[in-house]
C-alpha atoms as a PDB file:
ATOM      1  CA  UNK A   1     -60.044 106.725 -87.498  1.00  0.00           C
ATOM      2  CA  UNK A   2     -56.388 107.488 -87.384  1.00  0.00           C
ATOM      3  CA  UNK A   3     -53.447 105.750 -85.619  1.00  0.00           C
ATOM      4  CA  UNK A   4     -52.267 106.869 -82.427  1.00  0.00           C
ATOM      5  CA  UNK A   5     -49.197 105.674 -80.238  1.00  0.00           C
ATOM      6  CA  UNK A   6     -50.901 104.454 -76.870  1.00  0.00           C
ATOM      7  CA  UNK A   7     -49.665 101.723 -74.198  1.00  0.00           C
ATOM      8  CA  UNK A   8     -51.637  99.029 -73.023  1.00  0.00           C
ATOM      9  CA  UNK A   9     -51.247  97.166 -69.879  1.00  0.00           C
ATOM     10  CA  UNK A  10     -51.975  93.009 -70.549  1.00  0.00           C
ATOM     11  CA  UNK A  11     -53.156  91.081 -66.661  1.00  0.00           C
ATOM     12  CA  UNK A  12     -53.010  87.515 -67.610  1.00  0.00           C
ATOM     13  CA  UNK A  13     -55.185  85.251 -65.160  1.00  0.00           C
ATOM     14  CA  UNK A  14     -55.056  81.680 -64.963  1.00  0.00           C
ATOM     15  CA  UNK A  15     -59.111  79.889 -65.522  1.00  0.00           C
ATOM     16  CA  UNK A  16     -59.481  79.665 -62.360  1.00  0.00           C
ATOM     17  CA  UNK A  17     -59.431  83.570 -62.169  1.00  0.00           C
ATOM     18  CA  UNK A  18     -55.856  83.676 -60.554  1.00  0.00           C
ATOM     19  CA  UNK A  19     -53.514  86.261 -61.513  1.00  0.00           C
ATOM     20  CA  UNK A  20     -51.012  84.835 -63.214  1.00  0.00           C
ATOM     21  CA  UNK A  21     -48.571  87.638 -64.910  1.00  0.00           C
ATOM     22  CA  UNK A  22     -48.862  91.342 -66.858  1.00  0.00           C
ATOM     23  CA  UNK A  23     -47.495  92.566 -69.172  1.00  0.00           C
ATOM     24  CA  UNK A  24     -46.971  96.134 -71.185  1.00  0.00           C
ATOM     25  CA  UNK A  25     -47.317  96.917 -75.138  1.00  0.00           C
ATOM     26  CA  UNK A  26     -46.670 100.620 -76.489  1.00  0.00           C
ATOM     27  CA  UNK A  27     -47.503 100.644 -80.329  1.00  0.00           C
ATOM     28  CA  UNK A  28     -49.728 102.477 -82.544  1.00  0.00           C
ATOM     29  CA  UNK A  29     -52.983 101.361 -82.350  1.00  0.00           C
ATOM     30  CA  UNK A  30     -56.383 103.273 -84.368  1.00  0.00           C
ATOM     31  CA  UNK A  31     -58.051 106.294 -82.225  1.00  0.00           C
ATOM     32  CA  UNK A  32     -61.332 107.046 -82.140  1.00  0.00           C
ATOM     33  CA  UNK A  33     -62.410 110.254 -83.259  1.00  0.00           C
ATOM     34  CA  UNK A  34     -61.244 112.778 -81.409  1.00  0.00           C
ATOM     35  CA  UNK A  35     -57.894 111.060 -81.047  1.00  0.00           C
ATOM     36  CA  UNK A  36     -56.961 111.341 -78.142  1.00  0.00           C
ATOM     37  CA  UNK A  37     -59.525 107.976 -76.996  1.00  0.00           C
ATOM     38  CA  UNK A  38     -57.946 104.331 -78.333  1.00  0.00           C
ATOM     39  CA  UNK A  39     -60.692 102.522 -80.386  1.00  0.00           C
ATOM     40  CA  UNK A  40     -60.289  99.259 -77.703  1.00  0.00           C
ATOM     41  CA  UNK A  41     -61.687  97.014 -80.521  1.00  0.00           C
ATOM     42  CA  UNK A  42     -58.291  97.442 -82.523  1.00  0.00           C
ATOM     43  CA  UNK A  43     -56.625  96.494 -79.147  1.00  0.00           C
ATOM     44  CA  UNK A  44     -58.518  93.709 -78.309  1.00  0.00           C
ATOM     45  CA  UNK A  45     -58.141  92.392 -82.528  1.00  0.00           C
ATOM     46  CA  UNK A  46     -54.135  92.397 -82.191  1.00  0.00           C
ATOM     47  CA  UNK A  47     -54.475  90.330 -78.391  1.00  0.00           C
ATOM     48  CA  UNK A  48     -56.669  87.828 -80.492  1.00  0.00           C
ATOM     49  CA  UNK A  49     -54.256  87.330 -83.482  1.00  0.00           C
ATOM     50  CA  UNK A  50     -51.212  87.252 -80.848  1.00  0.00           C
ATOM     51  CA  UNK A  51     -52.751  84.771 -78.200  1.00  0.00           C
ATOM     52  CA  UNK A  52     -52.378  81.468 -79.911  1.00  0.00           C
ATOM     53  CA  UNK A  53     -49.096  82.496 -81.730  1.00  0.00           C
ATOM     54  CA  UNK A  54     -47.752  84.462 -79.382  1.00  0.00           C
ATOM     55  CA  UNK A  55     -45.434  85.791 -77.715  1.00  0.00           C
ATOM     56  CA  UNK A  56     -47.802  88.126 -75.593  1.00  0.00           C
ATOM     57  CA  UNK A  57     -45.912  91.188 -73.652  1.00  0.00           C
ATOM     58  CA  UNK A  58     -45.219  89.774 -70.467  1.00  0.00           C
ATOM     59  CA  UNK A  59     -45.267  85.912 -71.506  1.00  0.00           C
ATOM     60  CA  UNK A  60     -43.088  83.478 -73.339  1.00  0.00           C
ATOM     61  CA  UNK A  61     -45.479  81.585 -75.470  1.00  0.00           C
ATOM     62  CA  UNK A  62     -49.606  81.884 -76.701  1.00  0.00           C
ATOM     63  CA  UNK A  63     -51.572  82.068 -73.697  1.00  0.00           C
ATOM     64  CA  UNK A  64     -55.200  79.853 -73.137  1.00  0.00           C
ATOM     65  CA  UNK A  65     -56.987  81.870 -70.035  1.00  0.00           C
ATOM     66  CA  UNK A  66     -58.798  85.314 -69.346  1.00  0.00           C
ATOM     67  CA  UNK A  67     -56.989  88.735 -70.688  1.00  0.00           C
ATOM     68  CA  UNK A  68     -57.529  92.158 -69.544  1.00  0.00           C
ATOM     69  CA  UNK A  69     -56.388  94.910 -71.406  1.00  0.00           C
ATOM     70  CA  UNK A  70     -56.128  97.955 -69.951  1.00  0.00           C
ATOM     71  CA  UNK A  71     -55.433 101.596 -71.059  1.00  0.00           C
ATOM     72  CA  UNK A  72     -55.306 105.070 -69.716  1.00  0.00           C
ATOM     73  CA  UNK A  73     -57.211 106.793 -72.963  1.00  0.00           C
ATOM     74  CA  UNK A  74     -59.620 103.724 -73.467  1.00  0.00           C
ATOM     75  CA  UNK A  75     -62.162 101.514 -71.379  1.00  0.00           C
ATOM     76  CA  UNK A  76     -60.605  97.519 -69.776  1.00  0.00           C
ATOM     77  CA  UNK A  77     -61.812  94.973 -71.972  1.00  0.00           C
ATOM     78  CA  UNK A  78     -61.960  91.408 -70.982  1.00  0.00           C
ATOM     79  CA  UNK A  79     -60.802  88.703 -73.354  1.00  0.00           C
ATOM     80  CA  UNK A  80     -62.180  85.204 -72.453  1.00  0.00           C
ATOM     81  CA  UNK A  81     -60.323  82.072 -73.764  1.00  0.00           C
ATOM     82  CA  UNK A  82     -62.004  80.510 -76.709  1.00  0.00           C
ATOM     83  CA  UNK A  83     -63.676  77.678 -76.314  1.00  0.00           C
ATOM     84  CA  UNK A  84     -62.662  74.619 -77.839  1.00  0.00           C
ATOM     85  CA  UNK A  85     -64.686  71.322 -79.162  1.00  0.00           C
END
């Protein structure tokens, strides 16, 4: 895999499935093999790490509810809040 500058497009909903805000991210981010296609995984790692620390693009602060990341040269992926105990 190699990195690749690609920008991502963050829809925050609330849990009741609400929109709630967006946001936009442009960073480099590992391709898949042909290069030109982002490896979503590597996307959907960094939202992860980000969403309890945050700031998320588009927000102030960590964010609890559904994520969908969305990119022009890769597939949406929906993060779901953790669950908690």
């Amino acid at each position: 895999m190699t990195t690749k500058m690609f920008k991502i497009k963050l829809l925050y909903f609330k849990p009741s499935g609400k929109f709630y805000s967006e946001g936009t991210h442009q960073g480099n981010f590992d391709s898949c093999s042909d290069g030109n296609v982002l490896y979503m995984q590597s996307v959907v790692d960094w939202v992860k790490s980000l969403r309890n620390k945050g700031p998320l693009p588009g927000l102030s602060g960590g964010w609890d509810g559904p994520i969908l990341v969305d990119c022009d040269a890769g597939y949406p992926c929906l993060i779901l809040p953790e669950k908690t105990p």
